[in-house]
C-alpha atoms as a PDB file:
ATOM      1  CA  UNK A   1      30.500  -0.909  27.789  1.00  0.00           C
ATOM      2  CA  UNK A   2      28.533  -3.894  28.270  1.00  0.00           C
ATOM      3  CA  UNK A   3      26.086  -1.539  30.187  1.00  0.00           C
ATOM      4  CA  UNK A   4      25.423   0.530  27.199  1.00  0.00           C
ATOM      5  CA  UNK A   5      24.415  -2.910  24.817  1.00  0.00           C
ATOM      6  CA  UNK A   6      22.042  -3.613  27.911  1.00  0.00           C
ATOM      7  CA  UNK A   7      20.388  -0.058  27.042  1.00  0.00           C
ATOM      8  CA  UNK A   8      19.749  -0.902  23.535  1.00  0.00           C
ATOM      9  CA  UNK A   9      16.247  -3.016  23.890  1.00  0.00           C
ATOM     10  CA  UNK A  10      15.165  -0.012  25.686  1.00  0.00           C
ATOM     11  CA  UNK A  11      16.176   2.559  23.302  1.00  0.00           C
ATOM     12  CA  UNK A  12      14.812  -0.335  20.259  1.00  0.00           C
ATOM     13  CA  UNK A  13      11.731  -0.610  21.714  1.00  0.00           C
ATOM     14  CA  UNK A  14      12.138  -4.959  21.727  1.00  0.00           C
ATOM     15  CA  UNK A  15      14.284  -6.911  22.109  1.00  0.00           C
ATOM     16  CA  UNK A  16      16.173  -7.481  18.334  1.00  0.00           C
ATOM     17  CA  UNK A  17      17.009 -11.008  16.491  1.00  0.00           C
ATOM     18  CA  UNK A  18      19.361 -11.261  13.593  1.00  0.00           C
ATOM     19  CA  UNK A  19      19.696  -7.536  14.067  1.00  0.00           C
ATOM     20  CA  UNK A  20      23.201  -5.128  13.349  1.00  0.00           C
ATOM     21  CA  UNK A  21      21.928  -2.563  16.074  1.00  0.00           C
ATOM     22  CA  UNK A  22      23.783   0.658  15.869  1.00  0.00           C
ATOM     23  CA  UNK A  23      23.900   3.361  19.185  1.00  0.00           C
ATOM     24  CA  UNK A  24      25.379   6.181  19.392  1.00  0.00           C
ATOM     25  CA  UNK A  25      26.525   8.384  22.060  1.00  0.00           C
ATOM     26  CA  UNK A  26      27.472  12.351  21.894  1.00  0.00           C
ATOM     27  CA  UNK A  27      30.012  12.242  25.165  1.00  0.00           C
ATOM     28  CA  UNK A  28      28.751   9.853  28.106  1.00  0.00           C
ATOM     29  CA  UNK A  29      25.246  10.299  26.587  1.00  0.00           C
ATOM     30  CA  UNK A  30      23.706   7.596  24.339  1.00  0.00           C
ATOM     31  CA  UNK A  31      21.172   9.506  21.856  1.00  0.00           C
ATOM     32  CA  UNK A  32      20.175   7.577  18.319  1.00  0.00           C
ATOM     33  CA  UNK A  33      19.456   4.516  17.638  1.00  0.00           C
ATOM     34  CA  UNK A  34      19.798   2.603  14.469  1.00  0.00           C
ATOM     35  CA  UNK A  35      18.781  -0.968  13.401  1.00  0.00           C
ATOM     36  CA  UNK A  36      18.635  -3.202  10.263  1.00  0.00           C
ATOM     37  CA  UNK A  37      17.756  -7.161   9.378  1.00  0.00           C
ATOM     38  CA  UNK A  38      21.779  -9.087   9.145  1.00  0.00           C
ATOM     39  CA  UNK A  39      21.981 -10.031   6.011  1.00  0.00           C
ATOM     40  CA  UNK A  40      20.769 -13.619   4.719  1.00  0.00           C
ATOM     41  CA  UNK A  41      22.670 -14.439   1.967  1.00  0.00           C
ATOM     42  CA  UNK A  42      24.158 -17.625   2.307  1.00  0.00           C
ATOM     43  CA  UNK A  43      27.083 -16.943  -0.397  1.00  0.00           C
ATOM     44  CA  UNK A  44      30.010 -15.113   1.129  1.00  0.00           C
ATOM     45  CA  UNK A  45      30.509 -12.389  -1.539  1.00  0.00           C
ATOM     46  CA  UNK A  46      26.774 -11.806  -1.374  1.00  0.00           C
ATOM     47  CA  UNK A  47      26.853 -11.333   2.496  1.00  0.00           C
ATOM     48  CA  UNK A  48      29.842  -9.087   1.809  1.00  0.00           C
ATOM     49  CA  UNK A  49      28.537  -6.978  -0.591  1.00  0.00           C
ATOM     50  CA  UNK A  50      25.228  -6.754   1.561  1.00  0.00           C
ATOM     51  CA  UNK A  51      27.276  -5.578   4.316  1.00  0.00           C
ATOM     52  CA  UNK A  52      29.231  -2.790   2.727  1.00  0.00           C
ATOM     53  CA  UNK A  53      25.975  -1.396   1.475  1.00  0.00           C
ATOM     54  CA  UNK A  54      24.211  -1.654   4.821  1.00  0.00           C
ATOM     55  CA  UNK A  55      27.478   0.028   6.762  1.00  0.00           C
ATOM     56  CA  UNK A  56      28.044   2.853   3.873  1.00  0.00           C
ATOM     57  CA  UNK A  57      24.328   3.676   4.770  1.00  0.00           C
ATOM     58  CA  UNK A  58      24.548   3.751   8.582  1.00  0.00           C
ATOM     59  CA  UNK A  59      27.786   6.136   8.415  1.00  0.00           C
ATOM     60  CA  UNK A  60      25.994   8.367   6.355  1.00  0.00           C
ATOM     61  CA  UNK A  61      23.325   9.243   9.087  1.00  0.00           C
ATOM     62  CA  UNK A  62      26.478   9.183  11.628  1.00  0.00           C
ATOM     63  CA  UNK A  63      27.997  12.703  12.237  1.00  0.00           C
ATOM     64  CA  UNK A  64      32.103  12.329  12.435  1.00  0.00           C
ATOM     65  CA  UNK A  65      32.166  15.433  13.994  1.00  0.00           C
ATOM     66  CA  UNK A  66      29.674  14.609  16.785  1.00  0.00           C
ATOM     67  CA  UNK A  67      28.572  11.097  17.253  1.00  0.00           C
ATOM     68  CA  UNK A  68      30.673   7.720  18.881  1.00  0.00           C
ATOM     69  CA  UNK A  69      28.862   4.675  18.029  1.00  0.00           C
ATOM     70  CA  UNK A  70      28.621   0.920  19.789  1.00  0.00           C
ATOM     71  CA  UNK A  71      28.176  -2.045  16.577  1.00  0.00           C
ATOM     72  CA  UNK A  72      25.973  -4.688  18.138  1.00  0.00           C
ATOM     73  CA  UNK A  73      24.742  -7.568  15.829  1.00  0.00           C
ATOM     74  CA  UNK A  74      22.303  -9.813  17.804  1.00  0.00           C
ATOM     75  CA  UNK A  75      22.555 -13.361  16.486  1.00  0.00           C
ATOM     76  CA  UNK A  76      22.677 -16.748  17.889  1.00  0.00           C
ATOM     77  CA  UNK A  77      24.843 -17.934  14.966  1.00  0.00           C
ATOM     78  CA  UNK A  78      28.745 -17.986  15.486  1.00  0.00           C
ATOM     79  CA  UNK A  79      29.570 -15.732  12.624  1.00  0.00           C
ATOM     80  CA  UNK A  80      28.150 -12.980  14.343  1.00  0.00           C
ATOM     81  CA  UNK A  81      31.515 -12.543  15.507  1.00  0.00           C
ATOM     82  CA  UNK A  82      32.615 -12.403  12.366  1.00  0.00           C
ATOM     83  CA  UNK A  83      30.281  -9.762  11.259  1.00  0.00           C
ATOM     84  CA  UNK A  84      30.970  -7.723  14.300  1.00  0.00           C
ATOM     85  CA  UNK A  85      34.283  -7.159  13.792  1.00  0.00           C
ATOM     86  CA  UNK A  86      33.614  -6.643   9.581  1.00  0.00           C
ATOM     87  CA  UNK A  87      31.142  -4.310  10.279  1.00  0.00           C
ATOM     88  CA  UNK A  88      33.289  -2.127  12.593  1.00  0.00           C
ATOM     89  CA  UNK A  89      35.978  -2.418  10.218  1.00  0.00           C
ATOM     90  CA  UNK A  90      33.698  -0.972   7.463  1.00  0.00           C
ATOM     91  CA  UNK A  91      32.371   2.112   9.744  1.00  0.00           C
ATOM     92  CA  UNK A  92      36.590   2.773  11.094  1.00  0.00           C
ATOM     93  CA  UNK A  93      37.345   2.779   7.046  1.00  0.00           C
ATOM     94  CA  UNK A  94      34.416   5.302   6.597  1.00  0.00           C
ATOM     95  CA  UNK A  95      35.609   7.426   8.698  1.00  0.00           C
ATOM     96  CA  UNK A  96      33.581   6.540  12.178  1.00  0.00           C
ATOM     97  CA  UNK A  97      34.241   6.409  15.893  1.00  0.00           C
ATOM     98  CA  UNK A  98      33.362   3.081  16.466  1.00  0.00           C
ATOM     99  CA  UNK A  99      33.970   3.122  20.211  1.00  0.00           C
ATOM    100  CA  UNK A 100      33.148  -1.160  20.380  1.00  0.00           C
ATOM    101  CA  UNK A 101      32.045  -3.618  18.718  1.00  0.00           C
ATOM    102  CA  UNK A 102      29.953  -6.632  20.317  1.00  0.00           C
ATOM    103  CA  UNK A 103      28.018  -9.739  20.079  1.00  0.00           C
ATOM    104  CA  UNK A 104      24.415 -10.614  22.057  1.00  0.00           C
ATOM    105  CA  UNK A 105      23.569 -14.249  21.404  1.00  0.00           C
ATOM    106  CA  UNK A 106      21.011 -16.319  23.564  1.00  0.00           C
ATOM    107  CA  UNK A 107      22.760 -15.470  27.096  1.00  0.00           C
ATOM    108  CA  UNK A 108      26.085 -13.756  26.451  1.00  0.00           C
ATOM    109  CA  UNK A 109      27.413 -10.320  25.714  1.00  0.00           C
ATOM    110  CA  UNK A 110      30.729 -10.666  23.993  1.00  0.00           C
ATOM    111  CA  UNK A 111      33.037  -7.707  23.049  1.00  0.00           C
ATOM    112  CA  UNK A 112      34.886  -8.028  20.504  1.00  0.00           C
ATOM    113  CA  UNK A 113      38.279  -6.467  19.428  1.00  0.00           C
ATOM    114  CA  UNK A 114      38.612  -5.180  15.620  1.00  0.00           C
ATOM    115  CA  UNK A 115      40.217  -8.427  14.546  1.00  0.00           C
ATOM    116  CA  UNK A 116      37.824 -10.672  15.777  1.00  0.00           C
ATOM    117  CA  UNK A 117      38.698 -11.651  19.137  1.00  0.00           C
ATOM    118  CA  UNK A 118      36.533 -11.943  21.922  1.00  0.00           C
ATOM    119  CA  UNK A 119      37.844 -10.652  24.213  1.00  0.00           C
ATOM    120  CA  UNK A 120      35.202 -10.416  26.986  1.00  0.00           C
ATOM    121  CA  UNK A 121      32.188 -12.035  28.076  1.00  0.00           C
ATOM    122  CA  UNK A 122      29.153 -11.016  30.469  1.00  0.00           C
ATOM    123  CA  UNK A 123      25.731 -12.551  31.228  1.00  0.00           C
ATOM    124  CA  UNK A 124      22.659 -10.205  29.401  1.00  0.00           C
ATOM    125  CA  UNK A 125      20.998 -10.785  33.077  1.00  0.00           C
ATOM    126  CA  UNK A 126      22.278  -8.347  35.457  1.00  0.00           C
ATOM    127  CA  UNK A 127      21.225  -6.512  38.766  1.00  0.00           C
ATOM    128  CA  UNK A 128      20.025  -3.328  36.402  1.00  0.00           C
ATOM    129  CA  UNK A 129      22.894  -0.375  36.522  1.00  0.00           C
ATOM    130  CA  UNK A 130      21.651   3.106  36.795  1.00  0.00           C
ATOM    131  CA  UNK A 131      20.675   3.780  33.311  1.00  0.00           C
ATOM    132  CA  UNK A 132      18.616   0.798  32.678  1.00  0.00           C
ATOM    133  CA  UNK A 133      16.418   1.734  35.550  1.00  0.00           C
ATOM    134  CA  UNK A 134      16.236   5.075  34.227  1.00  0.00           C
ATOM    135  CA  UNK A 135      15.192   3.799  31.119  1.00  0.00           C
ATOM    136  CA  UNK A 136      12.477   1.585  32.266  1.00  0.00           C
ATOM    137  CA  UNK A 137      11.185   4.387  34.299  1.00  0.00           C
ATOM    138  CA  UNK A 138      10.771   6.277  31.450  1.00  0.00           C
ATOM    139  CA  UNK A 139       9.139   3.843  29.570  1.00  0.00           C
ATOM    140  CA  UNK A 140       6.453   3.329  32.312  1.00  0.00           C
ATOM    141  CA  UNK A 141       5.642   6.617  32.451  1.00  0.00           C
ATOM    142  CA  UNK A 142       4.994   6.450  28.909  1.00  0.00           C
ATOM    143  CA  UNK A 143       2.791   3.110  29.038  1.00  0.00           C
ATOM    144  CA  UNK A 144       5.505   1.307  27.178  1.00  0.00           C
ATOM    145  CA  UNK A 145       7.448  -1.534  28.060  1.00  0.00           C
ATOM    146  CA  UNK A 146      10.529  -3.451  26.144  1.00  0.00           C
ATOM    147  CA  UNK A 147       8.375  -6.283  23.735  1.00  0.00           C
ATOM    148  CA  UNK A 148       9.607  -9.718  23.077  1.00  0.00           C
ATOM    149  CA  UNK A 149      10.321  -8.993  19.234  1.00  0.00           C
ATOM    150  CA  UNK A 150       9.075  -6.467  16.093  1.00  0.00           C
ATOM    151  CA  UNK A 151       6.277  -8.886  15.490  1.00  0.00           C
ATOM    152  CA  UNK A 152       4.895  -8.324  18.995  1.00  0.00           C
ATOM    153  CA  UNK A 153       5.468  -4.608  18.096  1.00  0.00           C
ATOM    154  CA  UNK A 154       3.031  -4.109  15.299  1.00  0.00           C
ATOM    155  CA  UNK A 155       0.788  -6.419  17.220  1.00  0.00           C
ATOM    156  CA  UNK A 156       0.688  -3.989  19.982  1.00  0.00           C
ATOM    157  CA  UNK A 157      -0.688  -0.882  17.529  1.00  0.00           C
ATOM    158  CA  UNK A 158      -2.695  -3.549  15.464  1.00  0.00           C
ATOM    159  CA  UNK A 159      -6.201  -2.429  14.554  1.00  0.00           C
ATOM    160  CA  UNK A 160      -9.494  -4.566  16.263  1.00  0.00           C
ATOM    161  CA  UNK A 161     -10.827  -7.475  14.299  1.00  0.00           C
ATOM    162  CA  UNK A 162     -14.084  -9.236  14.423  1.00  0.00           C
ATOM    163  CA  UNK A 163     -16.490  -7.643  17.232  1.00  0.00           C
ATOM    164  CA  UNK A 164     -13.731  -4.990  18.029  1.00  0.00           C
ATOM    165  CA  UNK A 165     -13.612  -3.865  14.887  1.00  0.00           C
ATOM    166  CA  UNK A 166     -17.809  -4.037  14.146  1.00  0.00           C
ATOM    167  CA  UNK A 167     -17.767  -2.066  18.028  1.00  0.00           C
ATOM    168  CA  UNK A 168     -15.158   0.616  16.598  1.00  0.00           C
ATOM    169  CA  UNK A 169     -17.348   1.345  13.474  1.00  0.00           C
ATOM    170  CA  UNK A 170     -20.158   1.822  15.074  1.00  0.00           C
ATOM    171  CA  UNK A 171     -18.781   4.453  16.862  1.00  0.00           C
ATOM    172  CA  UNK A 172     -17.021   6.166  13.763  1.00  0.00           C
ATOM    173  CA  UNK A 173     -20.569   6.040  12.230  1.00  0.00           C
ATOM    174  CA  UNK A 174     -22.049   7.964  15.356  1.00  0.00           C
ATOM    175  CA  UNK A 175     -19.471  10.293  16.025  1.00  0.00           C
ATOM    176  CA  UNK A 176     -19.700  11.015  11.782  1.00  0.00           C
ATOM    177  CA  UNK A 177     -23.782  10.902  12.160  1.00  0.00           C
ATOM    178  CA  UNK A 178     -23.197  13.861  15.032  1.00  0.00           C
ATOM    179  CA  UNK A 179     -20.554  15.978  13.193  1.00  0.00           C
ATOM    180  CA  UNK A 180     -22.266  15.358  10.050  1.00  0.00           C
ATOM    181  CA  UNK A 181     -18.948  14.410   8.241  1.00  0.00           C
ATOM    182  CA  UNK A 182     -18.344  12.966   4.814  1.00  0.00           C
ATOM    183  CA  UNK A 183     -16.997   9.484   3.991  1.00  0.00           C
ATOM    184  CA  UNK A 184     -13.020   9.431   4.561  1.00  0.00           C
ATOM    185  CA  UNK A 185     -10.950  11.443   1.916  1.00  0.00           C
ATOM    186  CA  UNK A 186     -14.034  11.364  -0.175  1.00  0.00           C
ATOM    187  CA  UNK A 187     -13.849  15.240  -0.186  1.00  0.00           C
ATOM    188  CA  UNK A 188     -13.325  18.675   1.505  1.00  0.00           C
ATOM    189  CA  UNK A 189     -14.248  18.156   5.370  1.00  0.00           C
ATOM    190  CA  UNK A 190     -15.349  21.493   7.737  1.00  0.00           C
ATOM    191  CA  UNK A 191     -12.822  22.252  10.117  1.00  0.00           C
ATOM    192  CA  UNK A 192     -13.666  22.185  13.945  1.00  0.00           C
ATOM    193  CA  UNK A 193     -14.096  24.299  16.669  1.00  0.00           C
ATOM    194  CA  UNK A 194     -10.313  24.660  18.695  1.00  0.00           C
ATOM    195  CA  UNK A 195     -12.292  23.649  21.839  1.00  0.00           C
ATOM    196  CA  UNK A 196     -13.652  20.400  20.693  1.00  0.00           C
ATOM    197  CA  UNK A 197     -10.151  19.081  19.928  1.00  0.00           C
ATOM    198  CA  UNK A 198      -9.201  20.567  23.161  1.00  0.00           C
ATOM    199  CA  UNK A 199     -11.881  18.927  24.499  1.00  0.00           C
ATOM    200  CA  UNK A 200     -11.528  15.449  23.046  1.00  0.00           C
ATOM    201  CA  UNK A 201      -7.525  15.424  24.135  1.00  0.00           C
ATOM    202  CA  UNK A 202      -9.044  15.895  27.749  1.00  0.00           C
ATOM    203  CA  UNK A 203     -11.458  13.207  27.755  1.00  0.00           C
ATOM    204  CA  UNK A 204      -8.334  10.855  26.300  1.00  0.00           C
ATOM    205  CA  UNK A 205      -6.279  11.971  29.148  1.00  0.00           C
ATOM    206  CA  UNK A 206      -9.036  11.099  31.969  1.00  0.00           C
ATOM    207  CA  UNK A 207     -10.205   8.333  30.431  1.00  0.00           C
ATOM    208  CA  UNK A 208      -6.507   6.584  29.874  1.00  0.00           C
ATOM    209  CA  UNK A 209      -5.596   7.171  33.443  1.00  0.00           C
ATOM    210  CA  UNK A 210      -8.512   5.778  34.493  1.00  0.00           C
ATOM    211  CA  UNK A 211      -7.742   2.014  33.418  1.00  0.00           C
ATOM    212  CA  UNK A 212      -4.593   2.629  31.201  1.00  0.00           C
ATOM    213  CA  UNK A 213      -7.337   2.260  27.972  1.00  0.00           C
ATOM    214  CA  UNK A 214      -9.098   4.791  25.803  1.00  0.00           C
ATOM    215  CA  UNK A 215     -13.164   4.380  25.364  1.00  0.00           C
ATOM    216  CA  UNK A 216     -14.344   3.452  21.869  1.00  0.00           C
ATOM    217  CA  UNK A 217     -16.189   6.719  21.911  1.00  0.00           C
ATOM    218  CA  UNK A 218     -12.851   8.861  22.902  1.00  0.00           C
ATOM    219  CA  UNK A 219     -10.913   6.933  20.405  1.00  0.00           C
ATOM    220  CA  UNK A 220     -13.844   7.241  17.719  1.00  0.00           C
ATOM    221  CA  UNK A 221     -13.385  10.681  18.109  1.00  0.00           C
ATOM    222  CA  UNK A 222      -9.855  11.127  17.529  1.00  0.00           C
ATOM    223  CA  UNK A 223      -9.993   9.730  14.548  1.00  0.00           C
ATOM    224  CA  UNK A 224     -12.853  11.338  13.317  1.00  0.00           C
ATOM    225  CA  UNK A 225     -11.419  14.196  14.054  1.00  0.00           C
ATOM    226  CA  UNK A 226      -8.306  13.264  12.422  1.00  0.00           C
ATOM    227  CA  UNK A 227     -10.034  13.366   9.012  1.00  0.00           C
ATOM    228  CA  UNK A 228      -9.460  17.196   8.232  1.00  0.00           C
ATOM    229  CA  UNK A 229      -5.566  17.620   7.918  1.00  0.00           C
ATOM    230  CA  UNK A 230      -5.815  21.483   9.754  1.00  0.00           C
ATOM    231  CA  UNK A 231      -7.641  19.514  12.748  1.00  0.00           C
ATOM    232  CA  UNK A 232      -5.029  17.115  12.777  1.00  0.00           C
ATOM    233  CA  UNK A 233      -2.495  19.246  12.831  1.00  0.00           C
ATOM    234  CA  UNK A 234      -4.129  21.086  15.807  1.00  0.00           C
ATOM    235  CA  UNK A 235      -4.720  17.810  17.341  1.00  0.00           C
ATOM    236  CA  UNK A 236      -0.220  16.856  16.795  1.00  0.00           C
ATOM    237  CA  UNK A 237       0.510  20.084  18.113  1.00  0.00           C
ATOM    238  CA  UNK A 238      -0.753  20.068  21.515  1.00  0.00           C
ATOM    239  CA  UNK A 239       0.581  16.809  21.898  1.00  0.00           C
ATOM    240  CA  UNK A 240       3.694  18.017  21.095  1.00  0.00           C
ATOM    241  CA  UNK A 241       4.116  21.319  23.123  1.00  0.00           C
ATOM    242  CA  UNK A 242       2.510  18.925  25.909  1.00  0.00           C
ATOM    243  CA  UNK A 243       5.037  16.421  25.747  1.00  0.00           C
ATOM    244  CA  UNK A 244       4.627  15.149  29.415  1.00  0.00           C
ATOM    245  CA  UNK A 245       1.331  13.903  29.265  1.00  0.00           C
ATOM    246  CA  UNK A 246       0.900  10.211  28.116  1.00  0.00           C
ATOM    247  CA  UNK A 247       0.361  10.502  24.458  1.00  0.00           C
ATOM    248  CA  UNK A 248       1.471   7.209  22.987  1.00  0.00           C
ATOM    249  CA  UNK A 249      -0.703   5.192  25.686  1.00  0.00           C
ATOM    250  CA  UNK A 250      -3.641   6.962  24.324  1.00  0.00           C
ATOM    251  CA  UNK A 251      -2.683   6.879  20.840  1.00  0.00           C
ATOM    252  CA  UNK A 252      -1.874   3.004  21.181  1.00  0.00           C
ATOM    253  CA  UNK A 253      -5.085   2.305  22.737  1.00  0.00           C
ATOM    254  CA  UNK A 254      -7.110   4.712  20.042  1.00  0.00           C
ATOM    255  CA  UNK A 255      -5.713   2.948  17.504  1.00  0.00           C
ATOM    256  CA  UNK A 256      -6.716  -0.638  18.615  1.00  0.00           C
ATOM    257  CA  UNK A 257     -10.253   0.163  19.267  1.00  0.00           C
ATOM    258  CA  UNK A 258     -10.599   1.797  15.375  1.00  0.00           C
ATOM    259  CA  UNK A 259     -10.893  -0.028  12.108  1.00  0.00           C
ATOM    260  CA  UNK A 260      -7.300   0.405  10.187  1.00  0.00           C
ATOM    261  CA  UNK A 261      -9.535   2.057   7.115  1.00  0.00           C
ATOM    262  CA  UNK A 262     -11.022   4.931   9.618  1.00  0.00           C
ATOM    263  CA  UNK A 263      -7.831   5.392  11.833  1.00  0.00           C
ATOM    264  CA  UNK A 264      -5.443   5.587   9.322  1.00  0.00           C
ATOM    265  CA  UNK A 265      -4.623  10.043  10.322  1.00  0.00           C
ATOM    266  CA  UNK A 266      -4.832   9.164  13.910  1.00  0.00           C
ATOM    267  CA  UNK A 267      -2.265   6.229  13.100  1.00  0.00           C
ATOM    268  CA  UNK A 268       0.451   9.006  10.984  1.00  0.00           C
ATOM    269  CA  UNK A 269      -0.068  10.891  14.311  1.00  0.00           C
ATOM    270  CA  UNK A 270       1.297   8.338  16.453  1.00  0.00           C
ATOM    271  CA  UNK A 271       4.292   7.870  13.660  1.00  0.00           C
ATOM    272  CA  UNK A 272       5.069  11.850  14.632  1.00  0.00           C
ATOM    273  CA  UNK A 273       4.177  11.689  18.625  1.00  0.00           C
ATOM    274  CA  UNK A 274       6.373   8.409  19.090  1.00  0.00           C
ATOM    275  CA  UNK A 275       9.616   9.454  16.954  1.00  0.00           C
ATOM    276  CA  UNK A 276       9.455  12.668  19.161  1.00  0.00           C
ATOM    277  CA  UNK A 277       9.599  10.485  21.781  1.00  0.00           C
ATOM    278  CA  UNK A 278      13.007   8.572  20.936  1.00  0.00           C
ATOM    279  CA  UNK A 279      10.430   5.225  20.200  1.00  0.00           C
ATOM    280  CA  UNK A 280      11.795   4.838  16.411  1.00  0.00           C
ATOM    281  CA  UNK A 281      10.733   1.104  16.761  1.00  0.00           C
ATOM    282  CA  UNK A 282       6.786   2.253  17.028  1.00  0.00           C
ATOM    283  CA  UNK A 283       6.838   5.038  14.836  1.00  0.00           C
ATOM    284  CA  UNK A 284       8.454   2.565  12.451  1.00  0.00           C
ATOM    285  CA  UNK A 285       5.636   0.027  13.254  1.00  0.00           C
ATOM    286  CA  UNK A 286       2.852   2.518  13.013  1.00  0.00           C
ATOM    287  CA  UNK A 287       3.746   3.729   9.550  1.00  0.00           C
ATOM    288  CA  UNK A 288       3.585   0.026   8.220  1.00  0.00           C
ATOM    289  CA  UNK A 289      -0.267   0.036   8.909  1.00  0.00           C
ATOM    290  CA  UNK A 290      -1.044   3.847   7.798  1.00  0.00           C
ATOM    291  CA  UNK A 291       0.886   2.305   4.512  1.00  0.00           C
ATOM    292  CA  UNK A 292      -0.813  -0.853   4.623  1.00  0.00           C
ATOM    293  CA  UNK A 293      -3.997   1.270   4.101  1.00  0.00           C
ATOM    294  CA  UNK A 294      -3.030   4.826   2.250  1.00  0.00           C
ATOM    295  CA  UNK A 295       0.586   3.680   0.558  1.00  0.00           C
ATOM    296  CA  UNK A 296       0.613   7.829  -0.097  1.00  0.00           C
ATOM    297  CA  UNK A 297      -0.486   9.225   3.169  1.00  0.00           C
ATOM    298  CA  UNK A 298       1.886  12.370   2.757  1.00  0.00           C
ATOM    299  CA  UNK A 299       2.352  12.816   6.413  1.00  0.00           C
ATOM    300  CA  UNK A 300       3.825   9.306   6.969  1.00  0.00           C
ATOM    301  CA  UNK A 301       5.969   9.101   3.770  1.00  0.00           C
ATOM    302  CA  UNK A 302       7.845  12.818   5.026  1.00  0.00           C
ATOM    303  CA  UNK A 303       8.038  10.973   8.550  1.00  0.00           C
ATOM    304  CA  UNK A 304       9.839   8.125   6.985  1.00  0.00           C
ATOM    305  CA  UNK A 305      12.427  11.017   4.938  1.00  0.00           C
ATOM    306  CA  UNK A 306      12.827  12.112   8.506  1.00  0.00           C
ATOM    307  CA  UNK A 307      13.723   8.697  10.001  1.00  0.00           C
ATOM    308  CA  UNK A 308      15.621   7.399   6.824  1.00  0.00           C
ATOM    309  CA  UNK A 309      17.761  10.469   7.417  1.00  0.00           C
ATOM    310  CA  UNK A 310      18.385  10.199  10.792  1.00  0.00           C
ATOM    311  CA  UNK A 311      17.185  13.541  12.133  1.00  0.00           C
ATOM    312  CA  UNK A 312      16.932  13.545  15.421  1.00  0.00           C
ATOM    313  CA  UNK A 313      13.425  13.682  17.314  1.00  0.00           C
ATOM    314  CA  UNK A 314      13.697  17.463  18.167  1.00  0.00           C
ATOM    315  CA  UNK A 315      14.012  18.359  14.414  1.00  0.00           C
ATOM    316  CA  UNK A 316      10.199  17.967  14.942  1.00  0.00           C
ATOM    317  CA  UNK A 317       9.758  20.992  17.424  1.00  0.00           C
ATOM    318  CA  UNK A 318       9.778  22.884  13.983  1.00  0.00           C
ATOM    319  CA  UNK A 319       6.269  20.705  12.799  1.00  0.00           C
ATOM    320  CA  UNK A 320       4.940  22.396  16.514  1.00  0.00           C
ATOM    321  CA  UNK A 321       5.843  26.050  15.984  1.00  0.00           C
ATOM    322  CA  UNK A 322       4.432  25.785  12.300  1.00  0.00           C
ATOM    323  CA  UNK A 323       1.119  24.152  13.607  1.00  0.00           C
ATOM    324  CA  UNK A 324       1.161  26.577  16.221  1.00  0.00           C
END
């Protein structure tokens, strides 16, 4: 069991603080994963009333039919224990197959029994068991790696500042200049040629594997090209019947060499291309800046309907075959 809390950074995308961390498994395999703040009110009937709303939310996106799930709160205080075993309680009382419930603090797994026991304890820092290393594999391949906390996250998809960003509007204004294109979402744009966005996905591809970076011109032009909602579309579906090839690298590296104002379709993209990819932590992340910028981009706000349900990432194969 212990194993399976060891997978849930991975599956998080960091590595979670004063976090109730919910995975869940359909037989031996662990599938979703679900995470929310503890709560931080400091009177008990608050805290408790906090925590029945938070667990009557989480078992509505479990299935009771289908999915087993592992309660993990991550907290260096000793009432995490406490909360562990409330929290499982709640879920059992809903209905749920809580399979275990268990505590991460600063160097300890502890499991804990439904009335609050512990009643086992393992170091977090283990030779890695088979699935771990199949997780991290999987995450290099995808130019991702397990991130100290959410803040380090959103820093990771954060738009340039100061030369970056004057850099990465130069080349918006010379890919614009070329393709004579309007201001952003100042109007209606002309659609593309097929092969240039062909074209420009190919030039990402080469120029990521290159140095593990995207060129400000490459990632000019994605988002430029981003700017008419049919070319972005054709742009999301390649990526997504071409699922091997190292999209979020080249979207995360786009995305930092772009102002936040001119990148803000390339950014919803990422939201789509990374919850695909089982990475709810950076979709999550990369929906905060499109919002920060366009608090109705319509793409991002159906993408967070999608995630606040709890579809599952291949509910989006239907977004491919429509694009398609």
């Amino acid at each position: 069991m212990t194993d399976l809390v060891r997978i849930g950074p991975y599956q998080v995308g960091f590595t979670p603080s004063e976090s109730l961390v919910i995975q869940c498994l359909e037989g031996d395999a662990a599938t979703r994963v679900m995470r929310i703040d503890l709560p931080v009110a400091e009177e008990p009937w608050q805290r408790e009333l906090e925590l029945i709303e938070m667990s009557a939310y989480l078992s509505a996106q479990l299935d009771p039919a289908r999915d087993r799930c592992l309660v993990v709160i991550y907290s260096r205080h000793p009432s995490g224990i406490e909360l562990a075993a409330r929290v499982g309680e709640l879920l059992r009382g809903h209905g749920r197959s809580v399979l275990a419930t268990a505590v991460v603090d600063a160097h300890e797994i502890l499991l804990v029994s439904a009335d609050g026991a512990v009643v086992g304890r393992e170091p977090i820092e283990v030779p890695d068991s088979e699935g771990v290393i199949a997780l991290k594999a999987v995450n290099t391949l995808n130019g991702r790696r397990v991130l100290a906390d959410r803040a380090e996250l959103a820093a990771s998809v954060a738009a340039p500042a100061s030369i970056g960003e004057a850099v990465g509007r130069q080349a918006v204004a010379v890919v614009v200049e070329e393709l004579d294109r309007i201001a952003l979402r100042s109007g209606e744009i002309r659609p593309l040629d097929p092969p240039l966005l062909t074209a420009v996905l190919q030039d990402a591809l080469c120029t990521v594997a290159g140095d593990g970076t995207v060129s400000v011109g490459v990632a000019a032009r994605l988002a430029v090209y981003c700017w008419n909602s049919g070319d972005r579309d054709a742009l999301l579906a390649q990526m997504l019947q071409r699922r091997s090839e190292p999209w979020i690298p080249v979207l995360v590296s786009a995305l930092r060499r772009v102002p936040a104002d001119d990148s803000v379709d390339l950014c919803s993209v990422l939201v789509v291309v990374a919850y695909r990819a089982g990475d709810g932590a950076l979709a999550q992340v990369a929906a905060d800046r499109v919002l920060q910028t366009d608090r109705r981009h319509r793409l991002t706000l159906l993408m967070l309907d999608i995630m606040f349900a709890g579809l599952p990432p291949d509910s989006l194969d239907g977004l491919c075959a429509a694009s398609g």
